[in-house]
N, C-alpha and C. Protein backbone atom coordinates (compact mmCIF):
# COMPACT_ATOMS: atom_id res chain seq x y z
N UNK A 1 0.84 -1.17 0.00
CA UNK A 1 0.00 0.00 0.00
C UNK A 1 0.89 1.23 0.00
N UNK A 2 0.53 2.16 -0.38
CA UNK A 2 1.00 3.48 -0.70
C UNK A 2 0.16 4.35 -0.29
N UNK A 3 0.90 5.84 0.63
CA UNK A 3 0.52 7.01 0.77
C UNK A 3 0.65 8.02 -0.07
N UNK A 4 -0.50 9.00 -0.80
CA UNK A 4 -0.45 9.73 -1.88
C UNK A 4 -0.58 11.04 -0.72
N UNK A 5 0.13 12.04 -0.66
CA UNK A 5 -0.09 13.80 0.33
C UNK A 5 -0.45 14.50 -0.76
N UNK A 6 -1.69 15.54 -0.45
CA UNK A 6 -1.90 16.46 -1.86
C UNK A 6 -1.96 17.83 -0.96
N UNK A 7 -1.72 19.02 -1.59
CA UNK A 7 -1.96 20.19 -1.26
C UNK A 7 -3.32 20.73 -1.52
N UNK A 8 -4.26 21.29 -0.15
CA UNK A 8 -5.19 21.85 0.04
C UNK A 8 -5.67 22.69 -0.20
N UNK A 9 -6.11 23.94 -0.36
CA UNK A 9 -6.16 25.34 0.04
C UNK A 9 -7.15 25.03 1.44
N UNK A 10 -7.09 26.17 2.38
CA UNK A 10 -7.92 25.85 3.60
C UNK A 10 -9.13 25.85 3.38
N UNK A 11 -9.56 26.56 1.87
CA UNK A 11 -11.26 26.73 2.04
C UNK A 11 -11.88 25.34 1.25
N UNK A 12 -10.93 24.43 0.38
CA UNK A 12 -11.20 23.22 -0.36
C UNK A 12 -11.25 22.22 0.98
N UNK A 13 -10.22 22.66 1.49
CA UNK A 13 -10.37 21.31 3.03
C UNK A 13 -11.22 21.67 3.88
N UNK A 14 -11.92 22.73 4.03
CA UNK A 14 -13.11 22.82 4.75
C UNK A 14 -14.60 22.23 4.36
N UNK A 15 -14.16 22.65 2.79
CA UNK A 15 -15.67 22.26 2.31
C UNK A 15 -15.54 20.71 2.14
N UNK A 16 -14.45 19.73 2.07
CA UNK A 16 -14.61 18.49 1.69
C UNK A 16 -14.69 17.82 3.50
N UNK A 17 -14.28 18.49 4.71
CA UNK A 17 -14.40 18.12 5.46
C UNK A 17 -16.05 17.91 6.14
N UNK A 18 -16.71 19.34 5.44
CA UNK A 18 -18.03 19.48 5.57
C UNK A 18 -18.87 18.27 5.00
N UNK A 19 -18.02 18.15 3.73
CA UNK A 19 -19.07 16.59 3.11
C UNK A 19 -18.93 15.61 3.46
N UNK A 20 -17.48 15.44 3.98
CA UNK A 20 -17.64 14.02 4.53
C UNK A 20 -18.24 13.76 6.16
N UNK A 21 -18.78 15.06 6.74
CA UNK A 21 -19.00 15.12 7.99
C UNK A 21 -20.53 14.89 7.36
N UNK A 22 -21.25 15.36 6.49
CA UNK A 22 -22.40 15.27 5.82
C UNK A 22 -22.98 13.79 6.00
N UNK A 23 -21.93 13.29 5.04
CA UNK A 23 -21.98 11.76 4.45
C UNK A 23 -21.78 10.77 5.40
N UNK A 24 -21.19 11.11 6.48
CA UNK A 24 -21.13 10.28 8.07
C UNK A 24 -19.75 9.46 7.56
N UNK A 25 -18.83 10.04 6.85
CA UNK A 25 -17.69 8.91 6.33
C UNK A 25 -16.47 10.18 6.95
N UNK A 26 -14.87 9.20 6.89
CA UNK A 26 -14.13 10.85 7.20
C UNK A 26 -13.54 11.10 5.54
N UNK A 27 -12.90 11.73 5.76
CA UNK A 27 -12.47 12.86 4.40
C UNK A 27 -11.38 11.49 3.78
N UNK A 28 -10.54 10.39 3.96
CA UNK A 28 -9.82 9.95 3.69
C UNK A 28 -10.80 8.57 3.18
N UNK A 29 -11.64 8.01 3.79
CA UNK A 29 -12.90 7.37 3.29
C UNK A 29 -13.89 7.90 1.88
N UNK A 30 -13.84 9.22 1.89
CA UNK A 30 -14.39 10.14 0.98
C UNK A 30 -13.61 10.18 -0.52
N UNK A 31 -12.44 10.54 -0.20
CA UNK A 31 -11.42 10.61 -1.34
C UNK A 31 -11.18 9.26 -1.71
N UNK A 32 -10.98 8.13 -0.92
CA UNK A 32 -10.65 6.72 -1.43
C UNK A 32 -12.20 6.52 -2.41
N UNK A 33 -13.27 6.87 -2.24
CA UNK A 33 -14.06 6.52 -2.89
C UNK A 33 -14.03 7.05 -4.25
N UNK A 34 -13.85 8.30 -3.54
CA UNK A 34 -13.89 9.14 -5.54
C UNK A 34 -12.82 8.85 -5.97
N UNK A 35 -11.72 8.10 -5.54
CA UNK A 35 -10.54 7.46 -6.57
C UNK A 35 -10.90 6.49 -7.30
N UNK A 36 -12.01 5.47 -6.01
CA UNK A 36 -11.95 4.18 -6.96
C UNK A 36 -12.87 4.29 -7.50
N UNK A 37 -14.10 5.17 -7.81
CA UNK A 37 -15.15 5.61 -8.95
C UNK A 37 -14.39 5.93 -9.97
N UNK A 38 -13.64 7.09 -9.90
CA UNK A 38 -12.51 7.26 -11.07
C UNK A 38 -11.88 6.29 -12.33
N UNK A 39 -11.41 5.32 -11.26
CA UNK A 39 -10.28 3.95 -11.67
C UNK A 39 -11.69 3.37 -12.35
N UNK A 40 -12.60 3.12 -12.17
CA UNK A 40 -13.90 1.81 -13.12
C UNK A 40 -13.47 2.43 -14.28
N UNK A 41 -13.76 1.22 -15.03
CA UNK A 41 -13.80 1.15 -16.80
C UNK A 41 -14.50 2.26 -17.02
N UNK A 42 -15.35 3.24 -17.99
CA UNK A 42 -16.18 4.09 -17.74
C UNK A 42 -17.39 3.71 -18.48
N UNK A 43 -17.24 2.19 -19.33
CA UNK A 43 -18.39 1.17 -19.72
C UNK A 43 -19.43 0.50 -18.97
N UNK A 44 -18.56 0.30 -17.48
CA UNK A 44 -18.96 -0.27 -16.71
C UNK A 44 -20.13 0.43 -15.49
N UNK A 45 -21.24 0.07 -15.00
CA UNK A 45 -21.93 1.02 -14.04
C UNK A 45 -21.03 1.85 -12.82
N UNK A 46 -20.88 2.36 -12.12
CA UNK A 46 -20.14 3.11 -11.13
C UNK A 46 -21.14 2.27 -10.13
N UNK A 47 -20.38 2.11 -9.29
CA UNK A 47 -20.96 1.45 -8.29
C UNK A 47 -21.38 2.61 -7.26
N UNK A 48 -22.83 2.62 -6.33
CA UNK A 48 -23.72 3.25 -5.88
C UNK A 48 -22.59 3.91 -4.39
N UNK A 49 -22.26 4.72 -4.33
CA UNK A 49 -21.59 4.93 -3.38
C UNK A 49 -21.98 6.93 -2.19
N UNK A 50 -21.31 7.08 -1.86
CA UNK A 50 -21.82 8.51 -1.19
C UNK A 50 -21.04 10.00 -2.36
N UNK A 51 -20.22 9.21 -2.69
CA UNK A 51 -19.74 10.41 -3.93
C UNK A 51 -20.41 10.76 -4.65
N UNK A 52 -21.47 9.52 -5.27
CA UNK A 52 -22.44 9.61 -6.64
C UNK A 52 -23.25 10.95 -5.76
N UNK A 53 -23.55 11.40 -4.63
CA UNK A 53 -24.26 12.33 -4.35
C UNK A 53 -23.69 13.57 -3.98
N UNK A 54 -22.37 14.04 -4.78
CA UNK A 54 -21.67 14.88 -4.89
C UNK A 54 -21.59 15.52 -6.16
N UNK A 55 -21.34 16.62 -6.04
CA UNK A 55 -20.88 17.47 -7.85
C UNK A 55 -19.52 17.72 -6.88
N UNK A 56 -18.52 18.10 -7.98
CA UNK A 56 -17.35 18.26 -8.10
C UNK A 56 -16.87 19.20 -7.17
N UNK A 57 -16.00 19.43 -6.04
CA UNK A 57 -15.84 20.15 -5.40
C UNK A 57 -15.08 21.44 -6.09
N UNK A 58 -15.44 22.76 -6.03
CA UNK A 58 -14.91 23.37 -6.71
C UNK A 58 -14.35 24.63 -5.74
């Protein structure tokens, strides 16, 4: 297994902290999901997860 560190701005890590406090998951549960939605074939269905009820953090 491997650790990936990314740079924040404080107001992007607030608002993704807000969603995953939303979603009852933490922020590292949150991001592992929208990676492995990412990684699917894009033929394939996305599997039903708490991201699918996200738009793109901007």
């Amino acid at each position: 297994m491997n650790t990936i560190a990314i740079a924040l701005s404080d107001e992007r890590l607030l608002k993704l902290q807000k969603l995953a406090n939303d979603l009852n998951v933490s922020i590292e549960e949150l991001v592992l999901i929208g990676i492995e939605n990412l990684l699917l074939p894009r033929t394939k269905c996305r599997k039903r997860s708490p991201i699918d009820r996200v738009s793109v953090l901007h």
